[in-house]
N, C-alpha and C. Protein backbone atom coordinates (compact mmCIF):
# COMPACT_ATOMS: atom_id res chain seq x y z
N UNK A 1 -90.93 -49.23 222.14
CA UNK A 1 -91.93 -48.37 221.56
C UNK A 1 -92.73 -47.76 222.69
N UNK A 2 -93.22 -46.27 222.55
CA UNK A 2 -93.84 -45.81 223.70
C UNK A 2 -95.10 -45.70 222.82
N UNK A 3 -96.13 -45.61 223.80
CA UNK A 3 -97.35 -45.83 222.92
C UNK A 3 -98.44 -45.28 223.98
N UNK A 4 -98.97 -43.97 223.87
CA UNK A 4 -100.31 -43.47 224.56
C UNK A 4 -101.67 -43.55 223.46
N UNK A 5 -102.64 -44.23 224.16
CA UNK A 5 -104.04 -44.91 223.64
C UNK A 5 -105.15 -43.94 224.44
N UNK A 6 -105.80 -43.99 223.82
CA UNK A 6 -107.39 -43.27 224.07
C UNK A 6 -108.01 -44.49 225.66
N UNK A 7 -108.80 -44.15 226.58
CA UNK A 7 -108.74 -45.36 227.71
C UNK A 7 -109.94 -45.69 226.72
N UNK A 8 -110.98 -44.78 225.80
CA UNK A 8 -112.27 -45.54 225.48
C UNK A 8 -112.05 -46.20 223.89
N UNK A 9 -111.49 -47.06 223.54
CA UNK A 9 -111.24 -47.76 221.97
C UNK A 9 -109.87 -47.99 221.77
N UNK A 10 -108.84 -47.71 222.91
CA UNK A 10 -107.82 -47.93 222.72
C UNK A 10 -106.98 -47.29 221.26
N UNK A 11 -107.38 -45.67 221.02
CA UNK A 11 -107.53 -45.19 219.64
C UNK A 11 -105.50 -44.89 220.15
N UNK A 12 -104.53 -45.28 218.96
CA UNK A 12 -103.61 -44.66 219.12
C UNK A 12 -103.41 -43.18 219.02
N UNK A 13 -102.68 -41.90 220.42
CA UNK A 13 -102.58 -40.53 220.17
C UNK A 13 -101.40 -39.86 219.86
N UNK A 14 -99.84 -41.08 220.40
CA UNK A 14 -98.89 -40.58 220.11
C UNK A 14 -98.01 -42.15 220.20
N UNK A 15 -96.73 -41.47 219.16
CA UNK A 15 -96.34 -43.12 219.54
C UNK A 15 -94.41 -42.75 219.39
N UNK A 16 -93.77 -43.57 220.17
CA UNK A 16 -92.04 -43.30 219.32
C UNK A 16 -91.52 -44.52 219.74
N UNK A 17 -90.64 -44.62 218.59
CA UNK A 17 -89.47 -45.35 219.25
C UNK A 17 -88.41 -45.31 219.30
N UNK A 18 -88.03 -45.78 220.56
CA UNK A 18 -87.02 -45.45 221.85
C UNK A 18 -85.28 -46.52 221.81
N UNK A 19 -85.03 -46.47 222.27
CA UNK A 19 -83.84 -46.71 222.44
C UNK A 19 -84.08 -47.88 223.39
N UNK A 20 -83.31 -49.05 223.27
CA UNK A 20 -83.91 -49.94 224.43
C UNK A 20 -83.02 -50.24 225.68
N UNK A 21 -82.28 -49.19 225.69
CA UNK A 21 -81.27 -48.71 226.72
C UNK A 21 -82.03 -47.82 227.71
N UNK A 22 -82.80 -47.19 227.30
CA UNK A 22 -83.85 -46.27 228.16
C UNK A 22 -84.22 -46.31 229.81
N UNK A 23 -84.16 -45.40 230.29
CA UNK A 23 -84.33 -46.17 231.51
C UNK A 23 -86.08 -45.43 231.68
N UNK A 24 -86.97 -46.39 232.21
CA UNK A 24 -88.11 -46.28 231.97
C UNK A 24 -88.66 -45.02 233.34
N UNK A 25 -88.71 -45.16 234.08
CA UNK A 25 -88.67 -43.96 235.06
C UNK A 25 -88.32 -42.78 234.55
N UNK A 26 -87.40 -42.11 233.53
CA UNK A 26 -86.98 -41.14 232.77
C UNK A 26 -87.86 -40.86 232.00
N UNK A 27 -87.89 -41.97 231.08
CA UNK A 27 -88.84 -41.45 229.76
C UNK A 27 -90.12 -41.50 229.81
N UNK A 28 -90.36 -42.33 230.82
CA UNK A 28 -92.36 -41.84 231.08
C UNK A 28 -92.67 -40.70 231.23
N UNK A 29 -91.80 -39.86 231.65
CA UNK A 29 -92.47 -38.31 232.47
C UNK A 29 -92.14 -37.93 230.82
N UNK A 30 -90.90 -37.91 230.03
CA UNK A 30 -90.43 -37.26 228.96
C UNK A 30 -91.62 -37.39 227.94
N UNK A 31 -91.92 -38.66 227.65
CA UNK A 31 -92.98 -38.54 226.44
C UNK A 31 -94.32 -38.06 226.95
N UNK A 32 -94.61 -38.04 228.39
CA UNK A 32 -95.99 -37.54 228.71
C UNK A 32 -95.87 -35.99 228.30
N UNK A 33 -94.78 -35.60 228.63
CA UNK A 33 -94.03 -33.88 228.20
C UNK A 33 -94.54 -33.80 226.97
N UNK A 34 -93.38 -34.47 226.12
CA UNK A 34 -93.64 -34.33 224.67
C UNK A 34 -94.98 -34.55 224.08
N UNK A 35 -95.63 -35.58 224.41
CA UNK A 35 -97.60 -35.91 224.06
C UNK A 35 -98.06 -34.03 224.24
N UNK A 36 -98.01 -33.77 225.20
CA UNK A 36 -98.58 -32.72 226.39
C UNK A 36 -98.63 -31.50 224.68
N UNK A 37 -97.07 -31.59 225.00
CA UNK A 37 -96.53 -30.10 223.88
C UNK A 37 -96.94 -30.48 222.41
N UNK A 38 -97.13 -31.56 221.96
CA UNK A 38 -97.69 -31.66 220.73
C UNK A 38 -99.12 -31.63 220.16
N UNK A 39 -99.52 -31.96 221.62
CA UNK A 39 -101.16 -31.78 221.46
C UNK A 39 -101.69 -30.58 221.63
N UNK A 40 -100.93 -30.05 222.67
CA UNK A 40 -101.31 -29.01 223.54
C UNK A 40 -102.47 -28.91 224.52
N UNK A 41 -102.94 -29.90 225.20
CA UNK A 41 -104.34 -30.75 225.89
C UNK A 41 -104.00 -30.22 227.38
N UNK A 42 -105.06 -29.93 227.85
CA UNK A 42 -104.88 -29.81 229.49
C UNK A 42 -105.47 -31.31 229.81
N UNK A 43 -105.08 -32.16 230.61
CA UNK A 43 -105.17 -33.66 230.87
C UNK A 43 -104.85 -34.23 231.69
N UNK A 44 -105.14 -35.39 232.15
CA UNK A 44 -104.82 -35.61 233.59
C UNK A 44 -104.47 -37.19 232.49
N UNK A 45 -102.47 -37.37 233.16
CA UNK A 45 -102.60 -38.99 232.39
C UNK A 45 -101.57 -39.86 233.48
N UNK A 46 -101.94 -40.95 233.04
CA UNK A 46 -101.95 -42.11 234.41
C UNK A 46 -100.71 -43.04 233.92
N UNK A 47 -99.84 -43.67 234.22
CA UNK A 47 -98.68 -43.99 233.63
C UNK A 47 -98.17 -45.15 234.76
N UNK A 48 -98.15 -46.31 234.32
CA UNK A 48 -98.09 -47.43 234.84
C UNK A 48 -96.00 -48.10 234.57
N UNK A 49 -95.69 -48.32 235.75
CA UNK A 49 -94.01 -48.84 235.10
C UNK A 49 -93.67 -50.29 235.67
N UNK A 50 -93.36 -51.32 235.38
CA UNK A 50 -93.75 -52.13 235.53
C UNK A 50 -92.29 -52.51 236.78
């Protein structure tokens, strides 16, 4: 499951789920894309890969 949260209440803004074949380096940039184009937000977002 990909899951971007608000940093102040942890409010959910977008969410999917993924394939668990995924390779995570790929799809971080992809759903920050997709968040980006659905919101349409100018934003600065921070993305942690473990």
């Amino acid at each position: 499951m990909d899951l971007i949260c608000t940093n102040d209440g942890d409010v959910p803004l977008w969410m999917r789920i993924g394939s668990g074949n995924e390779s995570d380096q790929k799809q971080f940039v992809q759903a920050m894309k997709d968040f980006q184009n659905q919101l349409n937000l100018d934003s600065l977002m921070v993305a942690d890969s473990a």
